[in-house]
C-alpha atoms as a PDB file:
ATOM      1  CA  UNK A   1      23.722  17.910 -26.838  1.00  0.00           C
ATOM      2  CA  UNK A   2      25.125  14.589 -25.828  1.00  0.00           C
ATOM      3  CA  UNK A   3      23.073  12.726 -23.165  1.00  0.00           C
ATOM      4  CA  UNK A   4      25.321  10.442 -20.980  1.00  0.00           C
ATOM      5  CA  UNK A   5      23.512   7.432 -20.837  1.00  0.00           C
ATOM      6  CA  UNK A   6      25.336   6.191 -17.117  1.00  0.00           C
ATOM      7  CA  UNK A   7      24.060   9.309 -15.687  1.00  0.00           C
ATOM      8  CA  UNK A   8      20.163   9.318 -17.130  1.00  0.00           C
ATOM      9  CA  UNK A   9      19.931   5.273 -15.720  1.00  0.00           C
ATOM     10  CA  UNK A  10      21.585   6.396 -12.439  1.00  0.00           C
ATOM     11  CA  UNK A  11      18.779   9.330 -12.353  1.00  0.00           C
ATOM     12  CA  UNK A  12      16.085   6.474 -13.353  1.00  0.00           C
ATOM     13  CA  UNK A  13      17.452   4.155 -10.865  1.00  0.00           C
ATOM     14  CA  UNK A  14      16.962   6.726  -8.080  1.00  0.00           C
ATOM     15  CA  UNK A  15      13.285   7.729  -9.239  1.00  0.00           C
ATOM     16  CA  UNK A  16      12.082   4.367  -9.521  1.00  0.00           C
ATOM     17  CA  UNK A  17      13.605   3.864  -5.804  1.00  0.00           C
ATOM     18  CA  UNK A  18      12.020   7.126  -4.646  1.00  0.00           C
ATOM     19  CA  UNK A  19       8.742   6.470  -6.559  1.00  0.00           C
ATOM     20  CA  UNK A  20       8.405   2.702  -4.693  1.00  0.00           C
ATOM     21  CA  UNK A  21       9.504   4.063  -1.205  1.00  0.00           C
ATOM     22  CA  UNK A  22       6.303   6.439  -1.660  1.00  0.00           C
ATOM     23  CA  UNK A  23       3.866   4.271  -2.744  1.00  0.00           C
ATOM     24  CA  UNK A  24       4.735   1.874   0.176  1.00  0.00           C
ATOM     25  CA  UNK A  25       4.420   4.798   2.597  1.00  0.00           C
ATOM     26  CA  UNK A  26       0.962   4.861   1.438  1.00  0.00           C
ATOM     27  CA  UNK A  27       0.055   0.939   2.225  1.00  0.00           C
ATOM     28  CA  UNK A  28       1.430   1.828   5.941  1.00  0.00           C
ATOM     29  CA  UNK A  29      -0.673   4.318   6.149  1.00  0.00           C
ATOM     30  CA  UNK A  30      -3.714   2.278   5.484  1.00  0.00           C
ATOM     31  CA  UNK A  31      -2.411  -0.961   7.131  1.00  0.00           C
ATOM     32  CA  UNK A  32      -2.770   1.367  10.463  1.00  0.00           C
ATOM     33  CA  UNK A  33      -5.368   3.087   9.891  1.00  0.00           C
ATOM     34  CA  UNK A  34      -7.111  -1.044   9.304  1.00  0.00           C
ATOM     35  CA  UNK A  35      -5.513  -2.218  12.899  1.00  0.00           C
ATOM     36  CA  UNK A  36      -3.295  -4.460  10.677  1.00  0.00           C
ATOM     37  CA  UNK A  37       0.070  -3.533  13.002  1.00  0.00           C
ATOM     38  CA  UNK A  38      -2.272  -4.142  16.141  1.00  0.00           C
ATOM     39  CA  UNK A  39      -3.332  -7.235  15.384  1.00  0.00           C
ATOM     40  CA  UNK A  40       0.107  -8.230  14.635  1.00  0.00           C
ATOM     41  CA  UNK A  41       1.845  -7.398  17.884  1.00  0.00           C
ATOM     42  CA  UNK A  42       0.664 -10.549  19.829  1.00  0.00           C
ATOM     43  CA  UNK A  43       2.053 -12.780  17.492  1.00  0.00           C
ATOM     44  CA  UNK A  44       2.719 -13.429  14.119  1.00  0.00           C
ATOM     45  CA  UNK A  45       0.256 -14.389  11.416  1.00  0.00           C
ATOM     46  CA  UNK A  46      -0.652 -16.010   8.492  1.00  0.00           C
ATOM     47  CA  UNK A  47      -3.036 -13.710   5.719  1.00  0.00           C
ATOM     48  CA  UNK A  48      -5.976 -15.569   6.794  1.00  0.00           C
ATOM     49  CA  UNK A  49      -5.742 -15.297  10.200  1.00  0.00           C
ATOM     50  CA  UNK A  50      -5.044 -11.939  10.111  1.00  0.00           C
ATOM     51  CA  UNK A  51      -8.001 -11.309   8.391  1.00  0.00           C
ATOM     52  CA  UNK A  52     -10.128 -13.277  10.837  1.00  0.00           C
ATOM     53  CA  UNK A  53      -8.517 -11.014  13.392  1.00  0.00           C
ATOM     54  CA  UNK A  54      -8.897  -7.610  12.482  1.00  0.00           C
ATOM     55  CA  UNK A  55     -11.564  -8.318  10.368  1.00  0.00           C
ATOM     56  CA  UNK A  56     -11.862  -4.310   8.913  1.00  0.00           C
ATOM     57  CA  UNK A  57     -15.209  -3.067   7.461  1.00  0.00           C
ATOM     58  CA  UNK A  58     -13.908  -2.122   3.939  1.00  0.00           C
ATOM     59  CA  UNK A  59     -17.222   0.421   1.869  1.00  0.00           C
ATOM     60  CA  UNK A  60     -15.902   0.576  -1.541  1.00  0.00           C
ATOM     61  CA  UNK A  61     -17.633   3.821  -3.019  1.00  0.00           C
ATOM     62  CA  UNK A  62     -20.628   3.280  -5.184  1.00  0.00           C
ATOM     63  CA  UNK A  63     -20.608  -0.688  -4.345  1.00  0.00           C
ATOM     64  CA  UNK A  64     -24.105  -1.874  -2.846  1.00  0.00           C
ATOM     65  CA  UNK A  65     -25.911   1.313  -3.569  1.00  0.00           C
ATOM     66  CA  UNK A  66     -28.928   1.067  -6.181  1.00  0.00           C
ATOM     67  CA  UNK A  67     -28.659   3.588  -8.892  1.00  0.00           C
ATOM     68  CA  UNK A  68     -30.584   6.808  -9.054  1.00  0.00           C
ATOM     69  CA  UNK A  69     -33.059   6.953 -12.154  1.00  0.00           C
END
């Protein structure tokens, strides 16, 4: 079986698409759930300020915790 080549990069073309449209779904997600959109009504922003502003807690599991002997 012959594979046509313009159909298999127009299917990889799409998934790629798909794949990075999902992905940034994700990073809205968490951009709201930080108050990043909030803090971004007012006015707009540079990173730094931005951070200053919202200033989320971020706990990274396992980070700062002394290990269990």
């Amino acid at each position: 079986m012959a594979v046509d080549t313009k159909k298999l990069e127009q299917f990889l073309g799409q998934f790629v698409t798909d794949l990075g449209a999902t992905v940034h779904a994700g990073m809205v997600v968490i951009g709201d759930r930080l108050g990043l959109y909030k803090a971004l009504v007012a006015s707009p922003l540079t990173p730094a300020e931005l951070a200053a502003t919202s200033a989320p807690s971020i706990s990274l599991p396992g980070r700062n915790r002394r290990r269990k002997k």
